[in-house]
N, C-alpha and C. Protein backbone atom coordinates (compact mmCIF):
# COMPACT_ATOMS: atom_id res chain seq x y z
N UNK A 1 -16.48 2.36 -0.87
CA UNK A 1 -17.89 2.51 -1.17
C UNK A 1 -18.62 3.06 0.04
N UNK A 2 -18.00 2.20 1.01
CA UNK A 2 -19.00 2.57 2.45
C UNK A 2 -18.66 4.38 2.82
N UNK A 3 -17.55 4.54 2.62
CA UNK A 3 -16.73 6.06 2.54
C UNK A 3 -17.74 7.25 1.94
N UNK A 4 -17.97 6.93 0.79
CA UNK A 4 -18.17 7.31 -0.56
C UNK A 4 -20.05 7.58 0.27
N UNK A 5 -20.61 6.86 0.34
CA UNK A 5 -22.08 6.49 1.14
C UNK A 5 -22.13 8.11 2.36
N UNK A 6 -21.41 7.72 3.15
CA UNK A 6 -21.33 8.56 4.61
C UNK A 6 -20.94 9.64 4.60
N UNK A 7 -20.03 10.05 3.24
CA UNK A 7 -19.51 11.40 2.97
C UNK A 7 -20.69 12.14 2.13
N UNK A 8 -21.45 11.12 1.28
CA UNK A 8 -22.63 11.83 0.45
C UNK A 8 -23.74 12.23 1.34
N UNK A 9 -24.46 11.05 2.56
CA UNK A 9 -25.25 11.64 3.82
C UNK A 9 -25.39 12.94 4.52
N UNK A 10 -23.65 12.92 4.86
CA UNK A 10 -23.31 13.85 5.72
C UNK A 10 -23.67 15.60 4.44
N UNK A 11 -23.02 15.46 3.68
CA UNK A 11 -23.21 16.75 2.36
C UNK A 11 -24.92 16.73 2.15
N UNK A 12 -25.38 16.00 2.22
CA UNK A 12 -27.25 15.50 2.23
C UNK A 12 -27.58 16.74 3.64
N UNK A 13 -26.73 16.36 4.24
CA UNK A 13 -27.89 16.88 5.71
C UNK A 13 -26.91 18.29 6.08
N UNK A 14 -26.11 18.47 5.51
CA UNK A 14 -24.95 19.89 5.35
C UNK A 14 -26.22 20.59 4.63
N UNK A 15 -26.78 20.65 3.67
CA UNK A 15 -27.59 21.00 2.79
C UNK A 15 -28.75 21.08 3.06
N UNK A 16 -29.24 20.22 3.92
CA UNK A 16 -30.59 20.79 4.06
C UNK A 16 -30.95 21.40 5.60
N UNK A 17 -29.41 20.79 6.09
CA UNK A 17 -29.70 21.93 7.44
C UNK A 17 -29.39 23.70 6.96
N UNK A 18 -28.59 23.94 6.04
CA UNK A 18 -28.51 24.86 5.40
C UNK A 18 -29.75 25.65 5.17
N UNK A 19 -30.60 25.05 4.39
CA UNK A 19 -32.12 25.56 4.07
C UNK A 19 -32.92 25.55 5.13
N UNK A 20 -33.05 24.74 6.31
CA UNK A 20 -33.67 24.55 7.26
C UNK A 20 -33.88 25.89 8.22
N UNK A 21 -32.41 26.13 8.26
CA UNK A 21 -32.01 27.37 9.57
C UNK A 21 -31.94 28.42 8.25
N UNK A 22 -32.01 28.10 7.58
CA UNK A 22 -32.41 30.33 6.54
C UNK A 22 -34.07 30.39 6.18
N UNK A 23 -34.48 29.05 6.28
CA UNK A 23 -36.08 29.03 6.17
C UNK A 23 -36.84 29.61 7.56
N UNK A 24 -35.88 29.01 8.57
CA UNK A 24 -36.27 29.71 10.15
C UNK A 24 -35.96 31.03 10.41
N UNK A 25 -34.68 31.32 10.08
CA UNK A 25 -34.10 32.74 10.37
C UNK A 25 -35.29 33.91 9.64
N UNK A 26 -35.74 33.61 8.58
CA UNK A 26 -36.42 34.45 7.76
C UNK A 26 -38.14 34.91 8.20
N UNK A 27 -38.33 33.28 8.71
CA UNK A 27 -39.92 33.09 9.71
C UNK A 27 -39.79 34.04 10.88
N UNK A 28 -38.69 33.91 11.48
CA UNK A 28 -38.70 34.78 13.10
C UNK A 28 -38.05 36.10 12.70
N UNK A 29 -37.92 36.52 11.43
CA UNK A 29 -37.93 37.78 11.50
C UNK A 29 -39.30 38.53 10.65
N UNK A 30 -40.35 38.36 9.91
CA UNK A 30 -41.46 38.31 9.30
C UNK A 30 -42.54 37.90 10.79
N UNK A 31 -42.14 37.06 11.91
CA UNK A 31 -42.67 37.40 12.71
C UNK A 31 -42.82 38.71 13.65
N UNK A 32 -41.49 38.89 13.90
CA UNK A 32 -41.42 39.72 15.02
C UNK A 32 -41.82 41.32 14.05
N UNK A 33 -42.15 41.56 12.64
CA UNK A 33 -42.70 42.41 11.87
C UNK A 33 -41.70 43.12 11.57
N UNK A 34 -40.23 42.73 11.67
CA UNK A 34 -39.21 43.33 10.69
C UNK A 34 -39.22 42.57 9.42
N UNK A 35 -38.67 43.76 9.00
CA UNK A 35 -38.71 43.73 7.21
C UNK A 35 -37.17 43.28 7.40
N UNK A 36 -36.95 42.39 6.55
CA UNK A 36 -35.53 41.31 6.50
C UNK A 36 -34.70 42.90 5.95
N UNK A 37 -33.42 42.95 6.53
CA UNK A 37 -32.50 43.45 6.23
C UNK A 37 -31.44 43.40 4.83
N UNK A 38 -31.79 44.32 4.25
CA UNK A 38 -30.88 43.73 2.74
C UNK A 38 -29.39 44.61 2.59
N UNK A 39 -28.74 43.97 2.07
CA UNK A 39 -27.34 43.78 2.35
C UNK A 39 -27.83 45.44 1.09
N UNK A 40 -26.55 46.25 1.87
CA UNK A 40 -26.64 47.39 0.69
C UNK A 40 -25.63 47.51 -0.56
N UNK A 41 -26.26 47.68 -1.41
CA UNK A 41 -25.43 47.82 -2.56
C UNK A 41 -24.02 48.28 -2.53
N UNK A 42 -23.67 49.38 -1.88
CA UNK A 42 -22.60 49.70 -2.02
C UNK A 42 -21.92 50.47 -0.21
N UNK A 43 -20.45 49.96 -0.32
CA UNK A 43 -20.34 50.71 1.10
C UNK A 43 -20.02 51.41 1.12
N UNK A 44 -20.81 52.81 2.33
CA UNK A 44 -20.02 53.99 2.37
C UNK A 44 -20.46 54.48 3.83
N UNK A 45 -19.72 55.52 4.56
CA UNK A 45 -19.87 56.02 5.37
C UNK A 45 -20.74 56.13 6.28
N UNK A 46 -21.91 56.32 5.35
CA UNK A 46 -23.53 57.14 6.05
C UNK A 46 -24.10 55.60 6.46
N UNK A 47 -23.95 54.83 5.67
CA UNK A 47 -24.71 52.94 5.94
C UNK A 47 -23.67 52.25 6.46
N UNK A 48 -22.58 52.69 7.64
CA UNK A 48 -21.97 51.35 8.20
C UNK A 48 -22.70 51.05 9.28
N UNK A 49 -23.70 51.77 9.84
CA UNK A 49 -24.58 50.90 11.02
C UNK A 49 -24.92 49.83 10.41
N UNK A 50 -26.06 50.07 9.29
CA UNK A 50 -26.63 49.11 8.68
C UNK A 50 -25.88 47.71 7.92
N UNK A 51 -24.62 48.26 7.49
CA UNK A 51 -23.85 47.31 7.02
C UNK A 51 -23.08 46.14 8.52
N UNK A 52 -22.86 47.25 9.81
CA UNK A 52 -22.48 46.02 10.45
C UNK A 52 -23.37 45.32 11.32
N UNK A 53 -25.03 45.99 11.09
CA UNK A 53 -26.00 45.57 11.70
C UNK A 53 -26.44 43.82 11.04
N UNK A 54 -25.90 44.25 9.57
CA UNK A 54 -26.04 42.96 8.23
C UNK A 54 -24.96 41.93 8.79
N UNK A 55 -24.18 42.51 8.55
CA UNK A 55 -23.00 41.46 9.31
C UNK A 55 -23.09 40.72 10.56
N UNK A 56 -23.46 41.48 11.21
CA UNK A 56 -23.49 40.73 12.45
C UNK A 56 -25.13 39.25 12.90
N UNK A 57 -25.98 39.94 12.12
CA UNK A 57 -26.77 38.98 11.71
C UNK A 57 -26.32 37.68 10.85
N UNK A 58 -25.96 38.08 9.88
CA UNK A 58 -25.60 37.18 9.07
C UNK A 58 -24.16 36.09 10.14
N UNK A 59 -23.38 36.73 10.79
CA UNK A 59 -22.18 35.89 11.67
C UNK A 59 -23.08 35.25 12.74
N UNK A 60 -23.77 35.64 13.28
CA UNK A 60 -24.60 35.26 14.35
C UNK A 60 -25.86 33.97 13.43
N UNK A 61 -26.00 34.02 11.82
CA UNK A 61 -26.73 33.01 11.38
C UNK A 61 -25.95 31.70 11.19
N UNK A 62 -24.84 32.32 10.80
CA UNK A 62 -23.72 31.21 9.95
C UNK A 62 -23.05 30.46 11.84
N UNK A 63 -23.10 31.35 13.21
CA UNK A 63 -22.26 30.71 13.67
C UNK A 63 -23.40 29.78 14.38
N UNK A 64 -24.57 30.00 14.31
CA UNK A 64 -25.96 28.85 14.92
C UNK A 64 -26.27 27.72 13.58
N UNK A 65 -25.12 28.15 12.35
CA UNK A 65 -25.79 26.79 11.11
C UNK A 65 -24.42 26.21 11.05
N UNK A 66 -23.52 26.58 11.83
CA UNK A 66 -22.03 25.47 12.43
C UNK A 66 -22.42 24.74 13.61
N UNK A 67 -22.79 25.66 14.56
CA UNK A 67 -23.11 24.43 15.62
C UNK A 67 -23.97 23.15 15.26
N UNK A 68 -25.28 23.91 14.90
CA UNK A 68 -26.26 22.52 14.22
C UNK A 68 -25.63 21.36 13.25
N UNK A 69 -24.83 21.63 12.37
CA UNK A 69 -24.74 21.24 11.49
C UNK A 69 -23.27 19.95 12.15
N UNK A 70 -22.46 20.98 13.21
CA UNK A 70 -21.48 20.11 13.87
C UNK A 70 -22.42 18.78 15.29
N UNK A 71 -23.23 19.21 15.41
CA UNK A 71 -24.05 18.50 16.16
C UNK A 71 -25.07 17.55 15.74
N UNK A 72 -25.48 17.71 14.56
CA UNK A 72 -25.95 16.66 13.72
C UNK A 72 -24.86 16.04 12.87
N UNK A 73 -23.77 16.07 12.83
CA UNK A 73 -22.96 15.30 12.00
C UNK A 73 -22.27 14.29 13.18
N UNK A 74 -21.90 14.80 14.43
CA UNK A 74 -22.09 13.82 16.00
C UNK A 74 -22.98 12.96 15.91
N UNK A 75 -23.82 12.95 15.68
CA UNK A 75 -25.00 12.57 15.92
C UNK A 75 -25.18 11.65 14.70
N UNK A 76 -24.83 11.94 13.76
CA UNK A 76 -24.32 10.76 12.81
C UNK A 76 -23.45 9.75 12.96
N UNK A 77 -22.65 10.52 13.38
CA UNK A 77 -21.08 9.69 14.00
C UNK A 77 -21.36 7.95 14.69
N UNK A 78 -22.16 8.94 16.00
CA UNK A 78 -22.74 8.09 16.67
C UNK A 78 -23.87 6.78 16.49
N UNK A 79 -24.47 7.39 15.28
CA UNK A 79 -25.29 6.17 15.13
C UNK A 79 -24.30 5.56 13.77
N UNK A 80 -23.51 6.15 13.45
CA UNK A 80 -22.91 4.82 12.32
C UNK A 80 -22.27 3.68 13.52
N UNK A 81 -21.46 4.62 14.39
CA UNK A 81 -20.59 3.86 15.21
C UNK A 81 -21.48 2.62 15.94
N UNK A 82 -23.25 2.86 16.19
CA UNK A 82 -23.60 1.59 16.76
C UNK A 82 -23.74 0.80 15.41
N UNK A 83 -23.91 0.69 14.52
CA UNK A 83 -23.93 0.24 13.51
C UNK A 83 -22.86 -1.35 13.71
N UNK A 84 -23.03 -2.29 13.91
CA UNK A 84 -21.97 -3.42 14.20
C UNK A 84 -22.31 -4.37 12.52
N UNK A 85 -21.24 -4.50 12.65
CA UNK A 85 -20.95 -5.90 11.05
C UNK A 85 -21.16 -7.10 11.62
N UNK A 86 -22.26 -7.41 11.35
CA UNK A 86 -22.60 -8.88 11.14
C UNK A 86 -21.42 -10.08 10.95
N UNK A 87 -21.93 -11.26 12.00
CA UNK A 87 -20.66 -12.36 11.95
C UNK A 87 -20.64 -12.77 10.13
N UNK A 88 -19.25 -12.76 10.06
CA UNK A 88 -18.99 -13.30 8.24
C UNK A 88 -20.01 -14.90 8.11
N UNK A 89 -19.85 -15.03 7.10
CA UNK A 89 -21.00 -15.96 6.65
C UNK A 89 -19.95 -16.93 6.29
N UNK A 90 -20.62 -18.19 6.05
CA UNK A 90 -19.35 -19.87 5.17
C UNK A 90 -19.23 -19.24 4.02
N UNK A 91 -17.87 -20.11 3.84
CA UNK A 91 -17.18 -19.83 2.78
C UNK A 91 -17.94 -20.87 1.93
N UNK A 92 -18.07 -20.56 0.69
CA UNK A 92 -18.61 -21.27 -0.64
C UNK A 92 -17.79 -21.86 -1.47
N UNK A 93 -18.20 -23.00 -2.20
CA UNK A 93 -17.44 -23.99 -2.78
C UNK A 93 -16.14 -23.23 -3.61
N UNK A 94 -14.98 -23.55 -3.80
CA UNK A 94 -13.98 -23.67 -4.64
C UNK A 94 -14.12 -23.37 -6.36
N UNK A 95 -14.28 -22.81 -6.71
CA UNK A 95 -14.76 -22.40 -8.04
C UNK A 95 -13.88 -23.73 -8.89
N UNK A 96 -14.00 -23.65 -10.01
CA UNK A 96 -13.17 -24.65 -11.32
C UNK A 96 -11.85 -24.00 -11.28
N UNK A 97 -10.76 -25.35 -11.70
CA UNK A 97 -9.68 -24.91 -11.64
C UNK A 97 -9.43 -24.60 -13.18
N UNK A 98 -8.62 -23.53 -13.76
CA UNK A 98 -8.69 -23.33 -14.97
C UNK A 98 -7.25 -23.87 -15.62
N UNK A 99 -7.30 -23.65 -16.87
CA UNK A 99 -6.31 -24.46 -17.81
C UNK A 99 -4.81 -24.19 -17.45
N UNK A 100 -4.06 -25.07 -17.57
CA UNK A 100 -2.52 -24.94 -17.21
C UNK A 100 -2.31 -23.77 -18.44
N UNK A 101 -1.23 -22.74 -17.74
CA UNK A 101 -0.70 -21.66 -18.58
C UNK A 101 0.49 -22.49 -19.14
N UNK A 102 0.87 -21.29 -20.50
CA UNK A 102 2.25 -22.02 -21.08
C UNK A 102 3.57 -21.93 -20.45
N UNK A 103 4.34 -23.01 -20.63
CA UNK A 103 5.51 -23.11 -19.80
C UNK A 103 6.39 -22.02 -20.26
N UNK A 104 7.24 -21.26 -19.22
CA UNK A 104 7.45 -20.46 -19.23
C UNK A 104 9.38 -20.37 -19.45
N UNK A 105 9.94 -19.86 -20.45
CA UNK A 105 11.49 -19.66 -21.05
C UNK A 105 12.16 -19.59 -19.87
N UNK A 106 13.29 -20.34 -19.96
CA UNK A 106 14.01 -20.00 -18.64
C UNK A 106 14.65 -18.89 -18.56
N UNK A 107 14.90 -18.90 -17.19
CA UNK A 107 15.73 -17.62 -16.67
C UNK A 107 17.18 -17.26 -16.97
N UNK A 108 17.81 -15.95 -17.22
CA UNK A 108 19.41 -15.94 -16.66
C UNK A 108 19.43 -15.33 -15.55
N UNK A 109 20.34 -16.01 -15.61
CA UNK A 109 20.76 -15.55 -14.09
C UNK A 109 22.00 -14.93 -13.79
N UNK A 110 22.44 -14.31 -12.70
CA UNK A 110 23.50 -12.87 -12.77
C UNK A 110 23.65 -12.05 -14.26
N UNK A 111 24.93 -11.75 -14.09
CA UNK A 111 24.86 -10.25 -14.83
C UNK A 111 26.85 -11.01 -15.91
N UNK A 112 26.55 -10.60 -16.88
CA UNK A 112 27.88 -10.93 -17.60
C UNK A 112 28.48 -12.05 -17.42
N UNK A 113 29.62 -12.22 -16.79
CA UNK A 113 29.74 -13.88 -17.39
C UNK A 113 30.06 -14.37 -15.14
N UNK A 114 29.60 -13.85 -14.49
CA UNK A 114 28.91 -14.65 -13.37
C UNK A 114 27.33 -14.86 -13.27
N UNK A 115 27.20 -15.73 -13.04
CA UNK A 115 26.10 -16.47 -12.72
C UNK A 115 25.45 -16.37 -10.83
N UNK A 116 26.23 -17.19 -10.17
CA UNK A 116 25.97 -16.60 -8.93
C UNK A 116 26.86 -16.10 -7.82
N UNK A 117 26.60 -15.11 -6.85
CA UNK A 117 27.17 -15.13 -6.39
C UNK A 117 27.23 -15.04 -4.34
N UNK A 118 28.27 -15.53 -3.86
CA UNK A 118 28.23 -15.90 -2.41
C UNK A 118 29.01 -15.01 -1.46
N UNK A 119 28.47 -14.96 -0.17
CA UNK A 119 29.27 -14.40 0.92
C UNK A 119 29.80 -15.09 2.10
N UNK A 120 30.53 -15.59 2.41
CA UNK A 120 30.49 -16.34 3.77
C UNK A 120 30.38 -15.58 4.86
N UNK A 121 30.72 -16.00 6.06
CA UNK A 121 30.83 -15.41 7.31
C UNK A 121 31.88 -14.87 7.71
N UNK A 122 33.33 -15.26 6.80
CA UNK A 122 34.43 -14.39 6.73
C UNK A 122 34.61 -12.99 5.85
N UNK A 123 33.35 -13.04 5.35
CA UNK A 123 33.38 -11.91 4.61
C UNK A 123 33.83 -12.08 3.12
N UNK A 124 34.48 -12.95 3.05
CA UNK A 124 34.85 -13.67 1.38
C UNK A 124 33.80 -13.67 0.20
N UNK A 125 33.90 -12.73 -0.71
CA UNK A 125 32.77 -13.11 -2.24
C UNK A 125 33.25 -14.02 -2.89
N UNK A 126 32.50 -15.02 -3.05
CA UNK A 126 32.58 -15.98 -3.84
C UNK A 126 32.13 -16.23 -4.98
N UNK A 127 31.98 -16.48 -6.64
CA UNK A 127 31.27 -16.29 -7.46
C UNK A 127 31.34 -17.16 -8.36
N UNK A 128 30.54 -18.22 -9.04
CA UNK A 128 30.39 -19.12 -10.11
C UNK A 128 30.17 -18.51 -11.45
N UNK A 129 31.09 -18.94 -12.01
CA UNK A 129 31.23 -17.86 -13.42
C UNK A 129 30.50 -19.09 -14.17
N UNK A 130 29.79 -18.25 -15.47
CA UNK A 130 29.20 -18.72 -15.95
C UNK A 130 29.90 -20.20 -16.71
N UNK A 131 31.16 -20.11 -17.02
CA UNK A 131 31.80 -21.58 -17.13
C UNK A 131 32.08 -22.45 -16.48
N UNK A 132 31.43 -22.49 -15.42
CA UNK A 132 31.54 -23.37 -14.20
C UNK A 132 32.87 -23.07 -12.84
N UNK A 133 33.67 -22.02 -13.04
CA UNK A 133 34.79 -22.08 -12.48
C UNK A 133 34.10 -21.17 -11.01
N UNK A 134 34.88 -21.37 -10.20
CA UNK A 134 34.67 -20.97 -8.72
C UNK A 134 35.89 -19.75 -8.69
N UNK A 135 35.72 -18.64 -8.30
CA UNK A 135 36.26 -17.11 -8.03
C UNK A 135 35.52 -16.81 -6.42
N UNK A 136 36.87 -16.47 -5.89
CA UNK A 136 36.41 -15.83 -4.90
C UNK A 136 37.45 -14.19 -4.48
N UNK A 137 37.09 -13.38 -3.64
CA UNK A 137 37.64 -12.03 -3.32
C UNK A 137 37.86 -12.34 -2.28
N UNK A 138 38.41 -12.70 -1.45
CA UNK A 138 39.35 -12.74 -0.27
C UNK A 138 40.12 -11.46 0.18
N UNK A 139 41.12 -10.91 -0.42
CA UNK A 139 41.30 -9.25 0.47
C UNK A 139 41.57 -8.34 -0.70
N UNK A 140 42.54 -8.65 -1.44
CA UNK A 140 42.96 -8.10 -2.36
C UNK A 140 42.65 -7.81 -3.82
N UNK A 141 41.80 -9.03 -4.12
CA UNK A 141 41.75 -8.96 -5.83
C UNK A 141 41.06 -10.56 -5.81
N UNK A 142 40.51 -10.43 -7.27
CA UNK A 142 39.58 -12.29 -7.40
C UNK A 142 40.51 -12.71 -7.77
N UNK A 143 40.65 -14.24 -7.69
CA UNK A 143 41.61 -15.11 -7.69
C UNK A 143 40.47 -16.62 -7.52
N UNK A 144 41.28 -17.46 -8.09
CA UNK A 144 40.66 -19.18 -8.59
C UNK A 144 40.04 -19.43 -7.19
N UNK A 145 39.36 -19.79 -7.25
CA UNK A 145 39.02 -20.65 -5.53
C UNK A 145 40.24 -21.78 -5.94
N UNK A 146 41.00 -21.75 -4.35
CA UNK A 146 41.82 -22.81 -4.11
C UNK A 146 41.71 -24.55 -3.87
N UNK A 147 40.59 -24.69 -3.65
CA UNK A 147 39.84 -26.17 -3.33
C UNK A 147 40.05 -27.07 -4.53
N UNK A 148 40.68 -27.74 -4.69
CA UNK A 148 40.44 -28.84 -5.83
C UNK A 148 39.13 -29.32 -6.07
N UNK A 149 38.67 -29.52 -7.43
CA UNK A 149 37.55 -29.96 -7.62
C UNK A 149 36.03 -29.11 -7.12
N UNK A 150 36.64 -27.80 -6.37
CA UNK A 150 34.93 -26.93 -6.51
C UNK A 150 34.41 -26.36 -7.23
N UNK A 151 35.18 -26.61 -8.51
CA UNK A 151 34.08 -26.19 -9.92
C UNK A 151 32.98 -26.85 -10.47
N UNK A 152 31.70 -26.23 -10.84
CA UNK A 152 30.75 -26.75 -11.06
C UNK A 152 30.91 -28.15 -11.92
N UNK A 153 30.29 -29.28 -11.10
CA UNK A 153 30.54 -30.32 -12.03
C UNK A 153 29.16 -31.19 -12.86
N UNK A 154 28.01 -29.95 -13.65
CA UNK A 154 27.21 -29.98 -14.34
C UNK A 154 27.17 -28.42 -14.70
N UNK A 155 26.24 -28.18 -15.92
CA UNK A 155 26.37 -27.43 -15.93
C UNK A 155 25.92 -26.43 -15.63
N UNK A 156 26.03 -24.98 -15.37
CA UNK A 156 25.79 -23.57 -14.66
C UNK A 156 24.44 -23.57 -15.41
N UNK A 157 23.85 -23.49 -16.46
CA UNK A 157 22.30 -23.62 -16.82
C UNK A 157 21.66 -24.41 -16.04
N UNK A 158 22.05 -25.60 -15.37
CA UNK A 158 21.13 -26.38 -14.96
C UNK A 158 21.11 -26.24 -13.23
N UNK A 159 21.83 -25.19 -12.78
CA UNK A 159 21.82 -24.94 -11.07
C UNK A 159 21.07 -23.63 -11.49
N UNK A 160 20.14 -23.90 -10.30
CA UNK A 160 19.41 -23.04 -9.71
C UNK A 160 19.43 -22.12 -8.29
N UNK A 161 20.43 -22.82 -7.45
CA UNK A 161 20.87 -21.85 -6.62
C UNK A 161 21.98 -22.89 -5.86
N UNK A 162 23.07 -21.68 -5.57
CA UNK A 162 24.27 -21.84 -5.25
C UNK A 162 25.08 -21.34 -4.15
N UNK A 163 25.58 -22.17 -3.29
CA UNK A 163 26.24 -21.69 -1.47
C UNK A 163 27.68 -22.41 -2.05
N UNK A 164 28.53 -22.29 -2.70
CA UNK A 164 29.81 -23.10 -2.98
C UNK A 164 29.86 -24.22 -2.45
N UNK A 165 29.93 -24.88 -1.72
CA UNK A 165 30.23 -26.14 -1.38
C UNK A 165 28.51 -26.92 -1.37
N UNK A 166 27.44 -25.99 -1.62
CA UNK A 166 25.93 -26.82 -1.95
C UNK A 166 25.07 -25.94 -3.08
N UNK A 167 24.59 -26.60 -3.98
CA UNK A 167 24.05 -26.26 -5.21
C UNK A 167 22.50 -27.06 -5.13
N UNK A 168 21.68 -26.43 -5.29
CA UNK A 168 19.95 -27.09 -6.12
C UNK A 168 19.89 -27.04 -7.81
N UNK A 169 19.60 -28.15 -7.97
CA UNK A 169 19.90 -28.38 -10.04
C UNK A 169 18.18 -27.97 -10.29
N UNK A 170 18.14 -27.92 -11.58
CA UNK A 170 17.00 -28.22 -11.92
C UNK A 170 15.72 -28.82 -11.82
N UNK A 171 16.73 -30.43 -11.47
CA UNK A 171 15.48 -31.16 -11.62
C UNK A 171 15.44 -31.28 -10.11
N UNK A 172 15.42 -30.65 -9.00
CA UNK A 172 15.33 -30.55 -7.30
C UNK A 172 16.26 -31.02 -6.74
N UNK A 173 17.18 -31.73 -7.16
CA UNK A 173 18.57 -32.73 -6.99
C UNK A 173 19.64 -31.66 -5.80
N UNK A 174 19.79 -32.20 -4.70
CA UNK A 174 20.79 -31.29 -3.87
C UNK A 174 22.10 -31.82 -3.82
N UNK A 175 23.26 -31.43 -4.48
CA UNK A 175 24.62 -30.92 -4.66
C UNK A 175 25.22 -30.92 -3.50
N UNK A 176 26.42 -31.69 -2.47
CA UNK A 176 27.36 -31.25 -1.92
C UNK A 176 28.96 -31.32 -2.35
N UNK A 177 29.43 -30.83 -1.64
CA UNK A 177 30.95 -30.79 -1.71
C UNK A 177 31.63 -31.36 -0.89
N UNK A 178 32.78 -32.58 -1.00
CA UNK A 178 33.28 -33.25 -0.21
C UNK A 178 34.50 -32.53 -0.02
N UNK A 179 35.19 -32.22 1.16
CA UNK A 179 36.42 -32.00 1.23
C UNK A 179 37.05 -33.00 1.48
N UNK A 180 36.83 -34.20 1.92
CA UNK A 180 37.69 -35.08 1.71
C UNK A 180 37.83 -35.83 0.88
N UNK A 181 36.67 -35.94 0.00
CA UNK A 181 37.52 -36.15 -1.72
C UNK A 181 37.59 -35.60 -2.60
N UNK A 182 37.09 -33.90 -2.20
CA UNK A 182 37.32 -33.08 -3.44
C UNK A 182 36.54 -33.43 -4.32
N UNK A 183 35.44 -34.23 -4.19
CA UNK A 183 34.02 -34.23 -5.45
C UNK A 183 33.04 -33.64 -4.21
N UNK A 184 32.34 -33.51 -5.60
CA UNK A 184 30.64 -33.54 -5.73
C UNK A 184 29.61 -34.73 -5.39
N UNK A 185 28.81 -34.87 -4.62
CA UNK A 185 27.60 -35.82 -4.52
C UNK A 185 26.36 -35.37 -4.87
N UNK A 186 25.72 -35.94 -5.41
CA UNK A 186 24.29 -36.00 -5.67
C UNK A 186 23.65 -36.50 -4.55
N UNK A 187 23.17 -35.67 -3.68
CA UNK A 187 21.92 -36.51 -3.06
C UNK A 187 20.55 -36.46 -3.10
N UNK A 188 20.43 -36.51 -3.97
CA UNK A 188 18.70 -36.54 -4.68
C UNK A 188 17.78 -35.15 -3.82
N UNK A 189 16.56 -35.70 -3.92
CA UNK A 189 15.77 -34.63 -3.24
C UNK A 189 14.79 -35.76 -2.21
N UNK A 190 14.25 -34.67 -1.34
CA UNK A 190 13.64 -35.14 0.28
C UNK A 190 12.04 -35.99 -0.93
């Protein structure tokens, strides 16, 4: 908006410095008792004095209604630039909180029959197929995860995110993996 304001000013005073300096140019020549020079109809030979006598007036008008016009738009510049924004004002009360939206269909998650999938730090993909079974890529080809007991032990609808050996359920519940007994624990949420 403020853009929109300073660009219309500036075209405001483009315009009437325009009229300003052809209203002058026209006074100081009606003074000095020349008859204004009119551009000739057609060019030829016998009128190129007069034609570059036209020209050169006219370049010599247009290059004194650039300077002005670049020197009053400075001059704009400058007084927007003192122009300072006022310290912001308090913030005002909290409006009403509005109505709970409808609960929203759950998600799927991955693509075909994996659900999620993992990387370790060895570089190993790991992936929970949508039947709960644990797959991982190790060098050659997918193959079972070897771990006894690291298949999902609820079901893949109800995890929400998955590191193989730690899972988040639904209801916020955090999932580990024991290697020394090859289960699962529930340890609730913080």
């Amino acid at each position: 908006m403020k853009k929109k304001y300073i660009v219309g000013i500036v075209a405001l005073v483009a315009v009437a410095s325009l009229a300003w300096v052809g209203a002058r140019a026209l006074a100081a020549e009606e003074k000095q008792g020349e008859k204004p020079v009119e551009k000739p109809a057609v060019w030829n030979p016998e009128n190129v004095q007069e034609s570059l006598i036209h020209l050169r007036k006219n370049l010599n008008g247009a290059y004194e209604l650039i300077v002005q016009l670049r020197n009053q738009v400075n001059e704009l510049w400058r007084r927007i630039e003192r122009v300072k924004q006022g310290p912001r004002g308090e913030r005002g009360p909290a409006g009403p909180v509005g109505p709970q939206g409808v609960q929203g269909s759950p998600t799927t998650r991955g693509a075909g029959n994996i659900a999620f999938t993992f990387r370790d730090a060895g570089d190993d993909i790991h992936v929970l197929k949508t039947d709960g079974t644990v797959w991982k890529w190790p060098l050659l080809g997918w193959a079972p995860e070897g771990v006894s007991g690291i298949n999902a032990p609820i079901p893949v609808s109800d995890i929400v995110d998955w590191q193989v050996i730690s899972f988040l359920d639904k209801n916020g519940d955090v999932w580990r993996f024991s290697f020394a007994s090859s289960t699962w624990g529930n340890y609730g949420h913080p």
